[in-house]
Protein backbone atom coordinates (compact mmCIF):
# COMPACT_ATOMS: atom_id res chain seq x y z
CA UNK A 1 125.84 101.38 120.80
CA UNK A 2 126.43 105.10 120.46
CA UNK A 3 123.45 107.46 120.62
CA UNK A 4 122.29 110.35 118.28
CA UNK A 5 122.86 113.60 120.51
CA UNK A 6 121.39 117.10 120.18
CA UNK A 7 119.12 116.01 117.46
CA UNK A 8 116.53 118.99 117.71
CA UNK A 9 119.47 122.00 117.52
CA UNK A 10 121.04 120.33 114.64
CA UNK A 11 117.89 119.81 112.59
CA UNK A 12 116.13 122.85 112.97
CA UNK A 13 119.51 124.78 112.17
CA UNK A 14 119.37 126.75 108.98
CA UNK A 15 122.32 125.75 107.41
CA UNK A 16 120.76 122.54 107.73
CA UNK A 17 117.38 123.34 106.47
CA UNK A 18 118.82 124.67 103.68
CA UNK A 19 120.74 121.93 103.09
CA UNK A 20 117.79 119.89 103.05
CA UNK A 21 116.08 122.77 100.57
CA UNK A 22 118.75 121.71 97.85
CA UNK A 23 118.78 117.94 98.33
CA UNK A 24 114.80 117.81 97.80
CA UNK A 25 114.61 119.96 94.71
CA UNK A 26 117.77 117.93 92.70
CA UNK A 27 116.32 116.99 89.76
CA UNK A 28 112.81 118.53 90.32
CA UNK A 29 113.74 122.36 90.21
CA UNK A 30 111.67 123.58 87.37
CA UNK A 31 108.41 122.42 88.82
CA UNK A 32 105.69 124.09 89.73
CA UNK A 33 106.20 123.85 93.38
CA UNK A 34 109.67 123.95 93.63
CA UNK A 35 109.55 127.19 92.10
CA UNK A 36 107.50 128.68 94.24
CA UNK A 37 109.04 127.54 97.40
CA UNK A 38 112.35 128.71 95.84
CA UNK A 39 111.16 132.31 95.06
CA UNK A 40 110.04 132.66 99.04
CA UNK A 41 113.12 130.66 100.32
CA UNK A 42 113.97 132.33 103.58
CA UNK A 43 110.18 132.66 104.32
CA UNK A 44 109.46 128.97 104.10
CA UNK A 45 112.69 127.86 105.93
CA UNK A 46 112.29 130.15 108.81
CA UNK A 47 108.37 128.66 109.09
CA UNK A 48 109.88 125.35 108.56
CA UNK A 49 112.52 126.33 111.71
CA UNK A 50 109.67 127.70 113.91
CA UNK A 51 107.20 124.69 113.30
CA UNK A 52 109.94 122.36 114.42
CA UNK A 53 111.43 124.38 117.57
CA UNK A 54 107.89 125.11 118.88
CA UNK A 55 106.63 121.33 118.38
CA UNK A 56 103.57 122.73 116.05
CA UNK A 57 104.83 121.98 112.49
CA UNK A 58 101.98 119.28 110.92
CA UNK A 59 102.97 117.13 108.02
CA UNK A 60 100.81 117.38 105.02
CA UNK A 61 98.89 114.72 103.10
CA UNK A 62 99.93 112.11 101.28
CA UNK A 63 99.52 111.84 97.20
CA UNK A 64 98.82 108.55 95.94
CA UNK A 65 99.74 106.38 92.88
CA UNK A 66 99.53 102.97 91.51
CA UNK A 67 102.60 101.99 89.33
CA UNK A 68 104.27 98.67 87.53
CA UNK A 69 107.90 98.56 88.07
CA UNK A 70 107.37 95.65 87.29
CA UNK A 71 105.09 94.40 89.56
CA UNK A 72 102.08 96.96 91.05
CA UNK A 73 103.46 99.62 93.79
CA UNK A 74 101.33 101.72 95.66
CA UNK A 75 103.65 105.33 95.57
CA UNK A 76 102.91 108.04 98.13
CA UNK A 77 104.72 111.21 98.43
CA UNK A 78 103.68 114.82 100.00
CA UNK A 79 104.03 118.28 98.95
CA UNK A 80 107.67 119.19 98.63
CA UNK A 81 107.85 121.86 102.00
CA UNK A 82 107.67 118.47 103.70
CA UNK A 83 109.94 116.90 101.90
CA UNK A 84 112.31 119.37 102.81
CA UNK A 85 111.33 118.31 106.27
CA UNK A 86 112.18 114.92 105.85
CA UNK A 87 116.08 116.04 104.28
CA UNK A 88 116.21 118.19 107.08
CA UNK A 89 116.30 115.16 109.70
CA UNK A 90 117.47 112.55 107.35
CA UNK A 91 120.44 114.40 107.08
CA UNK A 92 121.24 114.58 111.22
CA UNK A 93 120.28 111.01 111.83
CA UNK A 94 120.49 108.52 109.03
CA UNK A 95 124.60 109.14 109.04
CA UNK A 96 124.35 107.19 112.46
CA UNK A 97 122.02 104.26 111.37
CA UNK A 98 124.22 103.51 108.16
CA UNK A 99 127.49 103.51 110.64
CA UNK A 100 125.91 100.39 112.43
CA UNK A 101 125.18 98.43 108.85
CA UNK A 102 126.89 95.63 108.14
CA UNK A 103 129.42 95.80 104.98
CA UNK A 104 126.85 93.19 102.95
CA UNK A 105 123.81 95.71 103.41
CA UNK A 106 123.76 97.44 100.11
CA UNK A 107 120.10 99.65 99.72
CA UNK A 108 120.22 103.28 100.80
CA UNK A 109 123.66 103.30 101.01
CA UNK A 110 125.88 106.58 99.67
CA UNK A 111 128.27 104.49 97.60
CA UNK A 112 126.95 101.06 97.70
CA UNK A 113 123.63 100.61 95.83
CA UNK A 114 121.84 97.72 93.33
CA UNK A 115 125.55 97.11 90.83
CA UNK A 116 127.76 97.08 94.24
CA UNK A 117 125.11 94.28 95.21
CA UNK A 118 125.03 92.31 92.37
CA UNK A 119 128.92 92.39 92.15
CA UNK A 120 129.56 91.53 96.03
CA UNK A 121 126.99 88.28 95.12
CA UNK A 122 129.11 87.56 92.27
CA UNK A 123 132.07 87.38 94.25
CA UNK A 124 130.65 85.16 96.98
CA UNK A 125 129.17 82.77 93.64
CA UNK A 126 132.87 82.94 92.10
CA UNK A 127 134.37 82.01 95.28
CA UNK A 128 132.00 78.86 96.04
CA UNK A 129 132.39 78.05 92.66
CA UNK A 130 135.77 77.32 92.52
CA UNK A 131 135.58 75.56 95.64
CA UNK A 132 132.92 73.19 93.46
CA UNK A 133 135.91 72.65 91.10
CA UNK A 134 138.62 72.26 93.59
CA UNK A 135 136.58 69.60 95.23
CA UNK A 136 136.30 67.49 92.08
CA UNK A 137 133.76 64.68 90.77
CA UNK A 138 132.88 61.62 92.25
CA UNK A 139 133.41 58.22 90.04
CA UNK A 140 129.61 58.94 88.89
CA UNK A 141 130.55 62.77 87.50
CA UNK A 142 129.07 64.58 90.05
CA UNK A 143 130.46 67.56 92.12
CA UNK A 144 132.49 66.13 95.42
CA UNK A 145 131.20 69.38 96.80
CA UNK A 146 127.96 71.51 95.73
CA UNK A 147 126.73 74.87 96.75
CA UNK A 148 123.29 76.02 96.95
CA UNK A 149 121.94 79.65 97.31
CA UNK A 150 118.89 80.38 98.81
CA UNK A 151 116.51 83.56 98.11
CA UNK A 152 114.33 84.83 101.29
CA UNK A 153 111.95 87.68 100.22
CA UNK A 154 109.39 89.43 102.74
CA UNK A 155 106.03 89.72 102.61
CA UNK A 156 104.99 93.03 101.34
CA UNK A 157 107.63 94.70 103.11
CA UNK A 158 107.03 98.20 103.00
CA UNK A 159 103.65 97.35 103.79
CA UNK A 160 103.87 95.31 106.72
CA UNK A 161 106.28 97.12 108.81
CA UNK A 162 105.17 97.79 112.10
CA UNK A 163 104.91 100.95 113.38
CA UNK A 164 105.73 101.10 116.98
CA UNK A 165 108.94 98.49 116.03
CA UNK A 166 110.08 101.11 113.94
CA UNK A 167 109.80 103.80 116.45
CA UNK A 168 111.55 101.94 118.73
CA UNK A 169 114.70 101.06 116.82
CA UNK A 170 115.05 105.01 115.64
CA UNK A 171 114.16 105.28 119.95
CA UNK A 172 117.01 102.66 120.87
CA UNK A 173 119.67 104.71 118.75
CA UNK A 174 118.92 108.19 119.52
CA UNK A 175 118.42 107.67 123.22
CA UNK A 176 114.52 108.02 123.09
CA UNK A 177 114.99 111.94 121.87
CA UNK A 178 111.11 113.54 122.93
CA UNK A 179 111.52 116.17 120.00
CA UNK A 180 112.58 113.06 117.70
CA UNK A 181 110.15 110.82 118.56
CA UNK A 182 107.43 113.67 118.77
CA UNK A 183 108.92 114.16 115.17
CA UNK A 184 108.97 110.69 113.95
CA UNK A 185 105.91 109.69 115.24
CA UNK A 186 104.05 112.39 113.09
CA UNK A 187 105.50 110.32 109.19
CA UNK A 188 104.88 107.19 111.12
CA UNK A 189 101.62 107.36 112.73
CA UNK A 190 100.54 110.02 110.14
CA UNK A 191 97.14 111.16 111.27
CA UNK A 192 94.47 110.24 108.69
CA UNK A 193 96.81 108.28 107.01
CA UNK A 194 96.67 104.13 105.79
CA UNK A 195 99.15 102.66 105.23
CA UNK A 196 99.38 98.71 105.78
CA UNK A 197 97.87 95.72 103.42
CA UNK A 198 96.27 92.84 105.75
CA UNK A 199 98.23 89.78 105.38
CA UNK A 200 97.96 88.23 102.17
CA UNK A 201 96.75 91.54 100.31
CA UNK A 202 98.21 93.11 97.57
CA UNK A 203 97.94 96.57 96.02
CA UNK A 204 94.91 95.56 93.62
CA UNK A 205 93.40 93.38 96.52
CA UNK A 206 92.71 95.91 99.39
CA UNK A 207 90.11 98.80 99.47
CA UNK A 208 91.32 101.84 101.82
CA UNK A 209 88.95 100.90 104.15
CA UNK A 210 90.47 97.51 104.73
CA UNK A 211 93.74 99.00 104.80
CA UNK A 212 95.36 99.19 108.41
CA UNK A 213 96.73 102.05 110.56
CA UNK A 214 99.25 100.40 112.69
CA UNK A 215 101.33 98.80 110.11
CA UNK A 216 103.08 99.87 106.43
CA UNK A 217 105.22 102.91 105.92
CA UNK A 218 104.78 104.93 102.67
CA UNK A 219 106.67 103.66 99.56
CA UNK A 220 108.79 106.96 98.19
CA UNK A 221 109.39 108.77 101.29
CA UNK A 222 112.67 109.02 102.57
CA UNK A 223 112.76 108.40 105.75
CA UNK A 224 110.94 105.43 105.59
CA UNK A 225 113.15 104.62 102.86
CA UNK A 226 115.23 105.14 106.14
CA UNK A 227 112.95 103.34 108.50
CA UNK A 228 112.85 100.61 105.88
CA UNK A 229 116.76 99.75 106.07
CA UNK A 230 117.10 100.05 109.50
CA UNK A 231 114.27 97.16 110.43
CA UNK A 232 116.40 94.54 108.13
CA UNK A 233 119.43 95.66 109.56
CA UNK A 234 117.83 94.44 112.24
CA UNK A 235 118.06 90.76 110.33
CA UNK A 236 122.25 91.20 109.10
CA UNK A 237 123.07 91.29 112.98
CA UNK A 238 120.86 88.21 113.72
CA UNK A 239 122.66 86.34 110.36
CA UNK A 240 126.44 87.22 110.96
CA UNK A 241 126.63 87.48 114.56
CA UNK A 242 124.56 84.60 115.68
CA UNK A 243 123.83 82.66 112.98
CA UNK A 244 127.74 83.39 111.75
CA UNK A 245 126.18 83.02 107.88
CA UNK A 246 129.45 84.34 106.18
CA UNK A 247 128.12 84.35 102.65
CA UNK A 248 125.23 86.60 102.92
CA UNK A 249 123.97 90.03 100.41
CA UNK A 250 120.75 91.74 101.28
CA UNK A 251 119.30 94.44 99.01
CA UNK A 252 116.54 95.99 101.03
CA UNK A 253 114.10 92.99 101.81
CA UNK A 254 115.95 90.31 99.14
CA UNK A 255 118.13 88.48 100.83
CA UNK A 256 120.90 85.99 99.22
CA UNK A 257 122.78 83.28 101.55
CA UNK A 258 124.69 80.43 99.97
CA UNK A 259 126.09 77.55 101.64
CA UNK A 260 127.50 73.97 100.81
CA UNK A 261 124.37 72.20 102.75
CA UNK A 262 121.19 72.15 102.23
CA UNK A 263 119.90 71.61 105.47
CA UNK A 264 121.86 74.12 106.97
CA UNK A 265 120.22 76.88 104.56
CA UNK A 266 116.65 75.22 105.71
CA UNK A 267 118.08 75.98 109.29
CA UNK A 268 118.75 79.45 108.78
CA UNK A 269 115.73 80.25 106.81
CA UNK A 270 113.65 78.98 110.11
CA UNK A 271 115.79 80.93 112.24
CA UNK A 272 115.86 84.13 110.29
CA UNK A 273 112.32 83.51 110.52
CA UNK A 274 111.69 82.86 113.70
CA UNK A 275 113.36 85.89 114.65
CA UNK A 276 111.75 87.91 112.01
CA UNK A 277 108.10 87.05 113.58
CA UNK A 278 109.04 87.98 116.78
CA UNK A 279 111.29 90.87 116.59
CA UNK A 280 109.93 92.60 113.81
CA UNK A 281 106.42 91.32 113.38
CA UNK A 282 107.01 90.38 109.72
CA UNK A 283 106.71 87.47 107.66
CA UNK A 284 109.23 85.85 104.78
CA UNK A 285 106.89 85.23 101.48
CA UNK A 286 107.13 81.59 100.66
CA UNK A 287 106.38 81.75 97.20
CA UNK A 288 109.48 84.02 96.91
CA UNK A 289 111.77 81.87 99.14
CA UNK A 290 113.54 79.18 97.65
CA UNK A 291 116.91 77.16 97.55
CA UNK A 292 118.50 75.93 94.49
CA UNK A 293 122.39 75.07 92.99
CA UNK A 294 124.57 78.02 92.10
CA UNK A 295 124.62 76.73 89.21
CA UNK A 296 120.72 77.73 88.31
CA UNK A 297 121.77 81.69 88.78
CA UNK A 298 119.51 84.01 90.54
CA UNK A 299 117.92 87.30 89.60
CA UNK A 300 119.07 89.93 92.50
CA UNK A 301 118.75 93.63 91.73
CA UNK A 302 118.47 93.85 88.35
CA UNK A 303 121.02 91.18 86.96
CA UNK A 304 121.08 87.55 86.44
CA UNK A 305 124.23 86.40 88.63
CA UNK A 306 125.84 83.20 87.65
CA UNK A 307 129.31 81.73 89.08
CA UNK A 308 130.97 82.91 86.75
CA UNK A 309 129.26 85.58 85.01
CA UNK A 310 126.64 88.18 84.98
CA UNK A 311 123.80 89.03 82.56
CA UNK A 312 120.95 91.71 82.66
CA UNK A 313 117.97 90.10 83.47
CA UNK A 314 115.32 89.60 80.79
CA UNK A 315 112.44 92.10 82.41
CA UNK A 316 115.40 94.76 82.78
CA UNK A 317 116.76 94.40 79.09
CA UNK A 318 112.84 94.45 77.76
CA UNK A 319 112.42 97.39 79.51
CA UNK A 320 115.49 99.00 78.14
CA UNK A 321 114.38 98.62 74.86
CA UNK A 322 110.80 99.99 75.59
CA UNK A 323 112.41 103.09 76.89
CA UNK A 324 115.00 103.48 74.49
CA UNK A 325 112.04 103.17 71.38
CA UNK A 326 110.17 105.72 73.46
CA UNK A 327 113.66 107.99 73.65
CA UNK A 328 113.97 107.26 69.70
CA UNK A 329 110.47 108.71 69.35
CA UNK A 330 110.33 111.39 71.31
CA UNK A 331 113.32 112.85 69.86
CA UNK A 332 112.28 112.15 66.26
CA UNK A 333 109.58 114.84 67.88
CA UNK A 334 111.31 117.40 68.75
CA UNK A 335 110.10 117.04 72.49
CA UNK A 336 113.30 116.14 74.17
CA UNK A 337 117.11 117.91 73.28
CA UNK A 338 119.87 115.56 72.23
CA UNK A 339 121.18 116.26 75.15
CA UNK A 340 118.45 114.81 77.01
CA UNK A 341 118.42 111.40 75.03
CA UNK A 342 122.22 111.29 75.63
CA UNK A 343 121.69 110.98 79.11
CA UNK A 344 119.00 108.30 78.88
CA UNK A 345 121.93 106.62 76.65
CA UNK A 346 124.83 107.04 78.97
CA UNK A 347 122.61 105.92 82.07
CA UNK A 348 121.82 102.41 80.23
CA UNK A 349 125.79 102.36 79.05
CA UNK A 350 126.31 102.72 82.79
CA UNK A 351 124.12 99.85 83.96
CA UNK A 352 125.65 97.68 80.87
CA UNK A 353 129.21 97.95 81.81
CA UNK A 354 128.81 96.04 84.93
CA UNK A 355 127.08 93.06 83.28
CA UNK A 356 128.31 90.74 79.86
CA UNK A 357 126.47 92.39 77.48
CA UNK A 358 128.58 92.93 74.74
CA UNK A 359 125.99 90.93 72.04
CA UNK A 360 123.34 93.36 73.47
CA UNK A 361 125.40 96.32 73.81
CA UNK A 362 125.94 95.44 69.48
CA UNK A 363 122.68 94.79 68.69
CA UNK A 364 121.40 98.36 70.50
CA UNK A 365 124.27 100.71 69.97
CA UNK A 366 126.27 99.08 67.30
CA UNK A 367 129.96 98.67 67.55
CA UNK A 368 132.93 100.35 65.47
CA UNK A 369 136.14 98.12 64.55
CA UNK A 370 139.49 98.96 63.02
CA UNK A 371 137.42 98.49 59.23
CA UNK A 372 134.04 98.34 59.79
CA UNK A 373 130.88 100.27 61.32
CA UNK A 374 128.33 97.07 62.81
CA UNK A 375 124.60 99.36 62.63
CA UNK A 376 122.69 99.36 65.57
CA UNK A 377 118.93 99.41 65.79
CA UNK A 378 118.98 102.68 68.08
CA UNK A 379 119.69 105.77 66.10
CA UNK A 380 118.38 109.33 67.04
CA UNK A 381 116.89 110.96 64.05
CA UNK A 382 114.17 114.06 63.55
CA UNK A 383 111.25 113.58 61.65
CA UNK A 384 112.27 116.79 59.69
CA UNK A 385 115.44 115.47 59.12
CA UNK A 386 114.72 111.42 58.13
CA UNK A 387 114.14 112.99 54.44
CA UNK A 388 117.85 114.16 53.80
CA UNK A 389 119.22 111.18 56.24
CA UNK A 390 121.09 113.05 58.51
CA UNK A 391 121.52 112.01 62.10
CA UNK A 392 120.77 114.03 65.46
């Protein structure tokens, strides 16, 4: 396996830093402190440069915040000089993690992502569902040959990774670095920091007290977004080189495998956790584990895949709507530019075109023909202009 070399001289290098300085403010550059990092630029970067070369840079607290998307996340995030930090090594290192990912590892991933996921799932559920049909019936009707897909989800993921697991993967690949390590261990083990659930503990179940020091990475920083991907990857080499599982999609800690026998599929799962216990100290949630016919579909990113088709699943098409009303409403307002609700608009059309959704697509957005204009329910109007009927 080939190391990560110089590490320190090509983090700490300004072209770098700066680098980092524009990947952390995309999308965020008219806030508060954004602005006033960006109005003392060089000042900043060059105490960013001398914290890291001299070994006494100290990351800052964590901010805290309970969200449903859908289910209940516990966010943390720090100031944004130290999210410039993060860039600054992400950048250097993470190129070297992703060139050891397998091609069926899709979160994280510069070019890869939840729709490449969904498709590359479709594609295995096509191909094992013409094999169904080749196959035939049986003098009874049934399939000759039947495929089942099986779901493994772990426990709490982000907040059960271990910590001194983690360091020793990002160890492993970059040759044990001491600046690195001194680096990594500082987001890791951050000092006065919690971030682990006890087994069995969810985000409205544990108190900060209970919560643990040794175990959970923070949910919304980037490298343990990093971190994150490079424990499962961790799992792809254990399924395709050992267990030789050829039809296998993982999207950070949801994992897809399909096979023609069931007790195969029961194998694997005890394997793949077997190996996860022991290797990685973590723990595949039974409720969220399952096998079932291809035929059933599965929810994986934020489709419903089928053999041979796709939908958007239900909570992602509810939430759609909900967002699209609130777009409809705020521009009715005058809070947000047309421009701004066109973007909201052309995002959803995005996530659309890579599912069937033509009926909802209709229903939404309408649909013109060669004679005919079909009214959709979304239409961006101001209040000030609803009166005369014109459209924004």
């Amino acid at each position: 396996m080939k190391t990560i070399k110089h590490i320190k001289e090509q983090v700490t290098d300004y072209d770098n830093l700066y680098k980092a300085y524009l990947h952390a403010r995309r999308n965020k550059r008219f806030r508060d402190e954004v602005l006033e990092f960006s109005a003392n630029l060089e000042d900043y970067l060059h105490w960013i440069q001398e914290g890291l070369i001299d070994q006494t840079y100290v990351p800052g607290r964590y901010f805290r915040r309970v969200i449903h998307d859908p289910v209940e996340r516990l966010i943390m995030w720090q100031a944004f000089i130290h999210r410039v930090v993060q860039w600054a090594v992400y950048q250097i290192i993470n190129p070297g993690f992703v060139r050891s990912y397998i091609e069926d590892s899709y979160a994280c991933i510069k070019g890869r992502g939840s729709d490449a996921a969904a498709q590359r799932l479709f594609y295995f559920m096509q191909q094992a569902g013409r094999a169904e049909k080749s196959a035939g019936r049986d003098e009874n009707g049934r399939l000759r040959r039947r495929f089942y897909l099986e779901k493994l989800d772990t426990s709490k993921y982000f907040y059960r990774i271990d910590h001194q697991v983690s360091l020793d993967l990002v160890g492993r690949k970059c040759g044990y670095d001491p600046w690195l390590m001194w680096l990594m261990d500082l987001f890791v083990n951050a000092p006065g920091e919690k971030f682990g659930f006890p087994p069995g503990k969810g985000v409205g179940d544990v108190s900060p007290e209970e919560m643990l020091e040794d175990k959970g990475l923070a949910v919304g920083s980037l490298l343990n977004q990093m971190l994150a991907n490079v424990n499962q990857n961790e799992v792809d080499h254990f399924a395709k080189r050992t267990l030789r599982i050829h039809y296998y999609v993982r999207y950070m800690d949801d994992i897809v495998i399909l096979s023609d026998s069931k007790d195969q599929l029961v194998e694997w799962r005890q394997r793949i956790e077997e190996f996860m216990e022991d290797r990685l100290k973590l723990e595949l949630n039974p409720k969220k584990s399952f096998i079932q016919p291809i035929n059933q579909g599965i929810d994986f990113c934020q489709y419903r895949v089928f053999p041979d088709h796709i939908r958007l699943k239900k909570s992602t098409a509810l939430r759609m709507k909900k967002r699209l009303k609130k777009i409809q409403q705020l521009y009715a307002d005058g809070e947000i530019t047309l421009e701004r609700a066109q973007m909201t608009v052309n995002s959803y059309l995005g996530l659309l075109s890579h599912c069937d959704s033509y009926q909802l697509r209709k229903a939404i957005f309408g649909e013109y023909s060669d004679t005919e204009w079909t009214e959709g329910w979304f239409v961006l109007r101001r209040n000030s202009d609803k009166n005369n009927g014109n459209d924004g």
